[in-house]
Protein backbone atom coordinates (compact mmCIF):
# COMPACT_ATOMS: atom_id res chain seq x y z
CA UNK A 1 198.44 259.90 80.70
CA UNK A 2 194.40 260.15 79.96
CA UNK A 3 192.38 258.82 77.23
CA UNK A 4 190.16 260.69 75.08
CA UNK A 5 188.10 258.85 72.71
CA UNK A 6 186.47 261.22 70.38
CA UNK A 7 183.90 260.74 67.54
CA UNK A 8 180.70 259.42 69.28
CA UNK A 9 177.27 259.20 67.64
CA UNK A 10 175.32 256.19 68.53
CA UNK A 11 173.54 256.12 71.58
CA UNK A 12 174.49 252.07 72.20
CA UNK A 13 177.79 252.47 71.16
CA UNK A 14 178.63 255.44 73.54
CA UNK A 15 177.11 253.42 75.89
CA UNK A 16 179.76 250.53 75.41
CA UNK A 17 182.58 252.83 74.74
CA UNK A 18 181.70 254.28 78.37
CA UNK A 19 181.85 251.17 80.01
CA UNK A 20 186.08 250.93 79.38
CA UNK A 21 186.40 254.10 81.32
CA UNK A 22 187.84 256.81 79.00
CA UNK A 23 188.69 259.60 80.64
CA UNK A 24 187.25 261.83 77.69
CA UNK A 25 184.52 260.94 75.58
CA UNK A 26 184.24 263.68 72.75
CA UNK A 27 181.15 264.69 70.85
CA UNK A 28 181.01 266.99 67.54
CA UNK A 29 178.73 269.47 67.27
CA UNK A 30 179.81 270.52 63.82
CA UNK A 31 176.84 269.88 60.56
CA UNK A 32 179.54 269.14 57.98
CA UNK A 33 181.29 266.18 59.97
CA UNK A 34 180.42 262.71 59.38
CA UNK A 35 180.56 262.20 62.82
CA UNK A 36 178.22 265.53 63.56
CA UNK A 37 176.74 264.34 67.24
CA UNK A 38 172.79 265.00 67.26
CA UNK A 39 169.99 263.64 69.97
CA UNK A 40 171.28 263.32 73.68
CA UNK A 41 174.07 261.78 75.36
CA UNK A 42 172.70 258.42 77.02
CA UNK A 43 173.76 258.29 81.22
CA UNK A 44 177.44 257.43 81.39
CA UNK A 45 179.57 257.82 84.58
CA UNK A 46 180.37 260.90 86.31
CA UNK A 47 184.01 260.12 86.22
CA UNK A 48 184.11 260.51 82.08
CA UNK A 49 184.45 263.92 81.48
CA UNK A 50 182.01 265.15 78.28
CA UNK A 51 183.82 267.09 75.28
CA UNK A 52 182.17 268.93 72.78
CA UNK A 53 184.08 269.64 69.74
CA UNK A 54 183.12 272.85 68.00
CA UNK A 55 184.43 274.10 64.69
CA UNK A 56 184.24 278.85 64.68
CA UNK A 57 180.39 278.43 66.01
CA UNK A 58 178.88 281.33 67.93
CA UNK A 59 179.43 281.78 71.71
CA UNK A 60 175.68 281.45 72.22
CA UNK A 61 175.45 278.15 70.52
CA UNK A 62 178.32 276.34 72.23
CA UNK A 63 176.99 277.97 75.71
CA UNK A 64 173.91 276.18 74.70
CA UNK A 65 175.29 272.91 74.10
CA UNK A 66 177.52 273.18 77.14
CA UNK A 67 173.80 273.47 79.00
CA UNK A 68 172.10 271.09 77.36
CA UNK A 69 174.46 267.95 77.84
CA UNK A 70 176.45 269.00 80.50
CA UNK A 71 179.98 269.22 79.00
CA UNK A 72 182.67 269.89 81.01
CA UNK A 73 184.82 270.60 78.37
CA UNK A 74 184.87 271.99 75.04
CA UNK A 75 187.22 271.66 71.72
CA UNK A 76 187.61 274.44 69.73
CA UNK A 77 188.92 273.43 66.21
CA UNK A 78 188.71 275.98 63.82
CA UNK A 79 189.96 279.97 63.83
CA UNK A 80 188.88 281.12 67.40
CA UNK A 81 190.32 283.85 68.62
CA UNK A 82 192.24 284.29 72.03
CA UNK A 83 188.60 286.36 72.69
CA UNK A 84 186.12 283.97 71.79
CA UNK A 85 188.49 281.59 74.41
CA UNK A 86 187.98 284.19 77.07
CA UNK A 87 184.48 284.66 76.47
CA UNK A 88 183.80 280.60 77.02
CA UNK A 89 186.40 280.53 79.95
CA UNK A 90 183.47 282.13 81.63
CA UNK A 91 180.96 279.34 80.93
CA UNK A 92 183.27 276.77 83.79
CA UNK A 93 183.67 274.40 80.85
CA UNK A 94 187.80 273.44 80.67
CA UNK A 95 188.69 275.06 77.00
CA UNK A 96 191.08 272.75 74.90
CA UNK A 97 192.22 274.99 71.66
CA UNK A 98 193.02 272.98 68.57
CA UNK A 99 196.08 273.48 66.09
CA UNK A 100 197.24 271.39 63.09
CA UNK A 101 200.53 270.32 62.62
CA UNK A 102 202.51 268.59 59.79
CA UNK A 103 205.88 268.82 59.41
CA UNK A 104 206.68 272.04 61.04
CA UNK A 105 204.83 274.48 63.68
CA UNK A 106 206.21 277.81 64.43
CA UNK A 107 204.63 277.67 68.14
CA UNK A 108 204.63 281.30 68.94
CA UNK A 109 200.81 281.38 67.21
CA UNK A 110 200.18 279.31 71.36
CA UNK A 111 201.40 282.65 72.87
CA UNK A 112 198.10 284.37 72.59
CA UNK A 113 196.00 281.81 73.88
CA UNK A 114 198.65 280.74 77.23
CA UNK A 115 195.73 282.95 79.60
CA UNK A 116 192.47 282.30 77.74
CA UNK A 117 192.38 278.23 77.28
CA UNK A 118 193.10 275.30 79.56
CA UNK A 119 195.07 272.70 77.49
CA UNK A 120 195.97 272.82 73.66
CA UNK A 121 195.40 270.32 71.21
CA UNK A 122 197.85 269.37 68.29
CA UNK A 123 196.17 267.52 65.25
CA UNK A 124 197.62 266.72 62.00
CA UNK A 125 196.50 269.31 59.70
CA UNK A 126 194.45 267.93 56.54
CA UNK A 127 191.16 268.85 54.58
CA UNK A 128 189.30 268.58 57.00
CA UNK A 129 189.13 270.42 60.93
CA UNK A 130 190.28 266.25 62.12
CA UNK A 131 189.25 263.15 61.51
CA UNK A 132 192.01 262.58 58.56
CA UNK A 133 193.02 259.27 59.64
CA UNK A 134 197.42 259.80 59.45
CA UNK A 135 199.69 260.99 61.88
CA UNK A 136 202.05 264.17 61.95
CA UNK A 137 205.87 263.87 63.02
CA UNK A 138 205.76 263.93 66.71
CA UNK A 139 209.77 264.98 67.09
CA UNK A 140 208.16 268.32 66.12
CA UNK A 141 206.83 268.94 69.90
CA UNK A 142 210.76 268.63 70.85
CA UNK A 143 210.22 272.80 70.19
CA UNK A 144 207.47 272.75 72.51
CA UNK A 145 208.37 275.58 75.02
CA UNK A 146 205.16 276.17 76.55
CA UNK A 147 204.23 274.25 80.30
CA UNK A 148 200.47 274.34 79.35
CA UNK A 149 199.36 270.31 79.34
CA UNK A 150 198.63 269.41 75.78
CA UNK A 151 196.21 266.65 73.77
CA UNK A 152 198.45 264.43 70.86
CA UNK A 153 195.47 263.85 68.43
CA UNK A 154 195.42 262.54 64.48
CA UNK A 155 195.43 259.04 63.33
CA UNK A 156 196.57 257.50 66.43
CA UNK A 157 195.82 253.87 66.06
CA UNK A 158 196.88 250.34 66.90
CA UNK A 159 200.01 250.70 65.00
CA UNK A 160 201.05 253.63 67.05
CA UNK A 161 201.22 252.08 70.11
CA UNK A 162 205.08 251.00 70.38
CA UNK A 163 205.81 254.47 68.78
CA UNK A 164 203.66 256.08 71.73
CA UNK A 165 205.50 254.36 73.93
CA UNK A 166 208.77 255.29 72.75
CA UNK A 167 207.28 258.78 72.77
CA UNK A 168 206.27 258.65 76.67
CA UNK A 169 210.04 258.28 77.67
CA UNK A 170 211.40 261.36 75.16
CA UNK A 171 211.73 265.00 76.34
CA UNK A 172 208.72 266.34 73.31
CA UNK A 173 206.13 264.10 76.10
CA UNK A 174 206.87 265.94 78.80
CA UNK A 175 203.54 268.09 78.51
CA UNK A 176 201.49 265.36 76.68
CA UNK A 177 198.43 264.80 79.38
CA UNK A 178 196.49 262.89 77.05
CA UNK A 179 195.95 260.91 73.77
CA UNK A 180 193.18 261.14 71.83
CA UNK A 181 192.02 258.98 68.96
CA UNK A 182 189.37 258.59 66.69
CA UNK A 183 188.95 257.52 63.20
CA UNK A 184 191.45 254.56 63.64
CA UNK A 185 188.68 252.88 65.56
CA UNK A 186 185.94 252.95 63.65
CA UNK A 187 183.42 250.48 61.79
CA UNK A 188 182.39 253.38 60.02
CA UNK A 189 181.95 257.43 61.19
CA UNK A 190 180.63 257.76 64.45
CA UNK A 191 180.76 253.94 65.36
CA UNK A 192 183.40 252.57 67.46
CA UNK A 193 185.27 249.16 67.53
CA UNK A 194 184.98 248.02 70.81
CA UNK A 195 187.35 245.42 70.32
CA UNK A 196 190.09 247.60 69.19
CA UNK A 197 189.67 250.56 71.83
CA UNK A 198 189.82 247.45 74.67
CA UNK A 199 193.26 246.39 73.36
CA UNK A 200 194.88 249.56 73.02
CA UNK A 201 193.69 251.00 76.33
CA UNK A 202 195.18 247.56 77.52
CA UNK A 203 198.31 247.42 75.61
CA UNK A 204 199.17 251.57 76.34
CA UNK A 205 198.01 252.01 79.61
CA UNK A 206 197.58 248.13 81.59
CA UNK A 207 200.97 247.39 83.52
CA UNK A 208 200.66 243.65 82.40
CA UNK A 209 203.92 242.04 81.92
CA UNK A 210 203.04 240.24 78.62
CA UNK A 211 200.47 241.08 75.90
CA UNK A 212 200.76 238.99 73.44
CA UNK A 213 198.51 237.31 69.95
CA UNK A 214 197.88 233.38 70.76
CA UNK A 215 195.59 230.72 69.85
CA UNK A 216 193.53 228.91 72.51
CA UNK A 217 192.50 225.08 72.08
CA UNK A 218 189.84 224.89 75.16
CA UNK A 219 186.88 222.66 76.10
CA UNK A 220 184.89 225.71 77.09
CA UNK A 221 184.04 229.05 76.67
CA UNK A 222 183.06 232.29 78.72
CA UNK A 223 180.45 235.79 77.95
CA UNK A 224 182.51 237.38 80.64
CA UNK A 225 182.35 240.74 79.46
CA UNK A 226 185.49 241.94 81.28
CA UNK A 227 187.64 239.27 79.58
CA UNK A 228 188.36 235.66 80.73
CA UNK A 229 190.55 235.21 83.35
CA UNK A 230 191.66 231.18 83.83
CA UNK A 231 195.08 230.79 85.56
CA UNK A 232 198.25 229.89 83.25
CA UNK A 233 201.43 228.12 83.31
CA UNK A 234 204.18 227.94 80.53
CA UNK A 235 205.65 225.00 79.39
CA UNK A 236 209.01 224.67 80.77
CA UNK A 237 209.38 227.89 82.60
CA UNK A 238 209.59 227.93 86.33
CA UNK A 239 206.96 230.72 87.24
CA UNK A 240 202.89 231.44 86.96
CA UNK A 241 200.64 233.88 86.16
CA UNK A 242 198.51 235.91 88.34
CA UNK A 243 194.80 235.64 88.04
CA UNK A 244 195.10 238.74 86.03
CA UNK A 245 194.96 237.57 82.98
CA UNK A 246 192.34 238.60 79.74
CA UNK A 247 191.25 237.34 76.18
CA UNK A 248 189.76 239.86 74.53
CA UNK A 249 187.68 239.85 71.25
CA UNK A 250 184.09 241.29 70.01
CA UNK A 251 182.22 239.55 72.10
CA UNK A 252 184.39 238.89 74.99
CA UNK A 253 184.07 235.46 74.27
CA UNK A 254 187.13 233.06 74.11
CA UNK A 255 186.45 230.51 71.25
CA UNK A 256 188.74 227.33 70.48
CA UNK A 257 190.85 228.12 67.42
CA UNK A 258 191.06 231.48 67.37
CA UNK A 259 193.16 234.14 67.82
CA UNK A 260 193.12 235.85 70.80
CA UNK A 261 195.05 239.07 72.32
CA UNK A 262 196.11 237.89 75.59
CA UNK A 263 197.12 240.24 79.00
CA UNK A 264 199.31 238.19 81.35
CA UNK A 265 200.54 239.51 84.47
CA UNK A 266 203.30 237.40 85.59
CA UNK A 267 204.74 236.66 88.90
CA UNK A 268 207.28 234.72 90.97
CA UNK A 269 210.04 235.73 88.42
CA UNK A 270 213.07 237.96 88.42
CA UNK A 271 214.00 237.66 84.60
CA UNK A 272 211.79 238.14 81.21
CA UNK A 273 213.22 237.75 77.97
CA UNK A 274 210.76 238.41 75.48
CA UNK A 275 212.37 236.00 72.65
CA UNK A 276 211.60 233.14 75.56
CA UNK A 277 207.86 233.16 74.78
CA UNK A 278 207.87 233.32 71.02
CA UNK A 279 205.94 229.84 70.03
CA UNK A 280 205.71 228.94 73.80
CA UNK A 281 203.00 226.71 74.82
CA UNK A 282 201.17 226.89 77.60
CA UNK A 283 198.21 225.27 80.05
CA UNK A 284 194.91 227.08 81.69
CA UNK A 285 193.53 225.84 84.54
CA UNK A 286 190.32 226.99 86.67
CA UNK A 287 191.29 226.64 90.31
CA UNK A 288 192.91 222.96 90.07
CA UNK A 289 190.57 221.97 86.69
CA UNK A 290 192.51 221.73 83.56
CA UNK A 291 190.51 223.36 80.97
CA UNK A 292 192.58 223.73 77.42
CA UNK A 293 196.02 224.93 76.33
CA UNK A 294 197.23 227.50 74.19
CA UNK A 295 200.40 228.95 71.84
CA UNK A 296 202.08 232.41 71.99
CA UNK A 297 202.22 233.36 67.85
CA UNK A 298 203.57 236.92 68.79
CA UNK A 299 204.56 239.08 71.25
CA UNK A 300 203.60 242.37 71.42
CA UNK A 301 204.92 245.01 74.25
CA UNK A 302 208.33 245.34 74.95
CA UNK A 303 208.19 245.29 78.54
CA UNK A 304 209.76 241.82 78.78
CA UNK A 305 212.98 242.67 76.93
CA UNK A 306 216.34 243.16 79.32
């Protein structure tokens, strides 16, 4: 499943945002948004595909944008017709089309647009085109007949990301090719938490065997800006960790007392039981250095449970 993190506006923060390796980054070209994307898009890998987000604009003004950034996809989220889809299918930009959903959908409005767009998009419909910050009831895609791939959009946040889970193994994900999220990571419009985007691309799509919230009591500290990665052993439990193992927070920094969100991969173990590491202590070491120890407060992924 792919990530699409919409909503950028600030050239440093796009820049930062880029550097977790989205596989969307989505820009809105629409005046009344708070998050309305002006200036240009700083140099971010090739491998992050560009989205412009468009809300009923003229052909000739989304061809233009398409030109001058370079998108490789656009978003249409207002009325469009099945025509005005054609018409851009000709530009070679991938066309997502965008409808809201609350409680119900009657999905044959997707007929008309199965030949003339590339994926669809379902949002929770609110006030505004998106951006409303709450979810809609997912069991509602159960009814999705259609094999076109589709984007699961609106108010996705940290607090989703069991209930995503949950949602990856029913028959309604069969379609889903990617989440995208938005407002739920924001310091305010347009500016992303970096902190929270690293955890949930960690906690959703890492295959770490434990993520968990712990406190760290070290004698040291680390500006590793892909996480800190000491080697760990549990009190009492006959296995150990990979190196593969993060602390994430703002800076990337791992400061004594504080809470950290921890990614463990585990190995030399055939059993997990996830009540085992509730208020488990353990030990980090750097090669054979002992460097500090640490507490489990709370588990978070399920993975462990039998």
């Amino acid at each position: 499943m792919k990530l699409k993190i919409c909503g950028m506006k600030y050239q440093d923060n796009i820049t930062e945002v880029a550097s977790l390796q989205p596989d969307y980054l989505g820009f809105i070209f629409h005046h009344q948004s708070a998050r309305h994307f002006e200036g240009t898009i700083p140099q971010i890998s090739d491998s992050i595909q560009k989205v412009g987000v468009f809300v009923d604009e003229k052909v000739e003004f989304i061809s233009q944008q398409i030109e001058k950034h370079k998108l490789s996809v656009i978003q249409l989220h207002g009325h469009e017709s099945p025509e005005i889809c054609r018409l851009l299918q000709s530009t070679n930009a991938k066309v997502i089309k965008v409808f809201s959903i609350k409680d119900t959908f009657d999905f044959s409005v997707l007929e008309p647009y199965e030949e003339v767009c590339d994926y669809f998009l379902f949002d929770t419909k609110g006030k505004l085109p998106g951006g409303n910050g709450y979810t809609f009831n997912w069991s509602v895609l159960e009814q999705y007949a259609s094999t076109k791939p589709y984007f699961l959009s609106g108010g996705i946040g940290l607090d989703q990301v069991e209930n995503l889970k949950q949602f990856q193994e029913s028959n309604a994900s069969k379609y889903c090719y990617a989440i995208d999220i938005n407002s739920k990571f924001e310091i305010e419009p347009g500016l992303k938490n970096i902190k929270l985007l690293k955890e949930f691309k960690y906690r959703l799509f890492s295959n770490f065997d434990l993520i968990a919230k712990v406190t760290y009591n070290g004698i040291r500290k680390t500006t590793a800006k892909d996480g800190y990665r000491p080697h760990i052993e549990f009190e009492n439990i006959d296995f150990k960790t990979s190196g593969s193992q993060y602390f994430i927070n703002k800076q990337g920094e791992v400061n004594s007392n504080e809470t950290q969100i921890a990614f463990i991969k585990i190995v030399s173990t055939d059993f997990f039981n996830k009540k085992l590491f509730d208020g488990i202590k353990f030990k980090f070491y750097e090669g054979p250095s002992y460097i500090g120890q640490g507490e489990v407060l709370e588990v978070l992924n399920k993975k462990l449970e039998k």
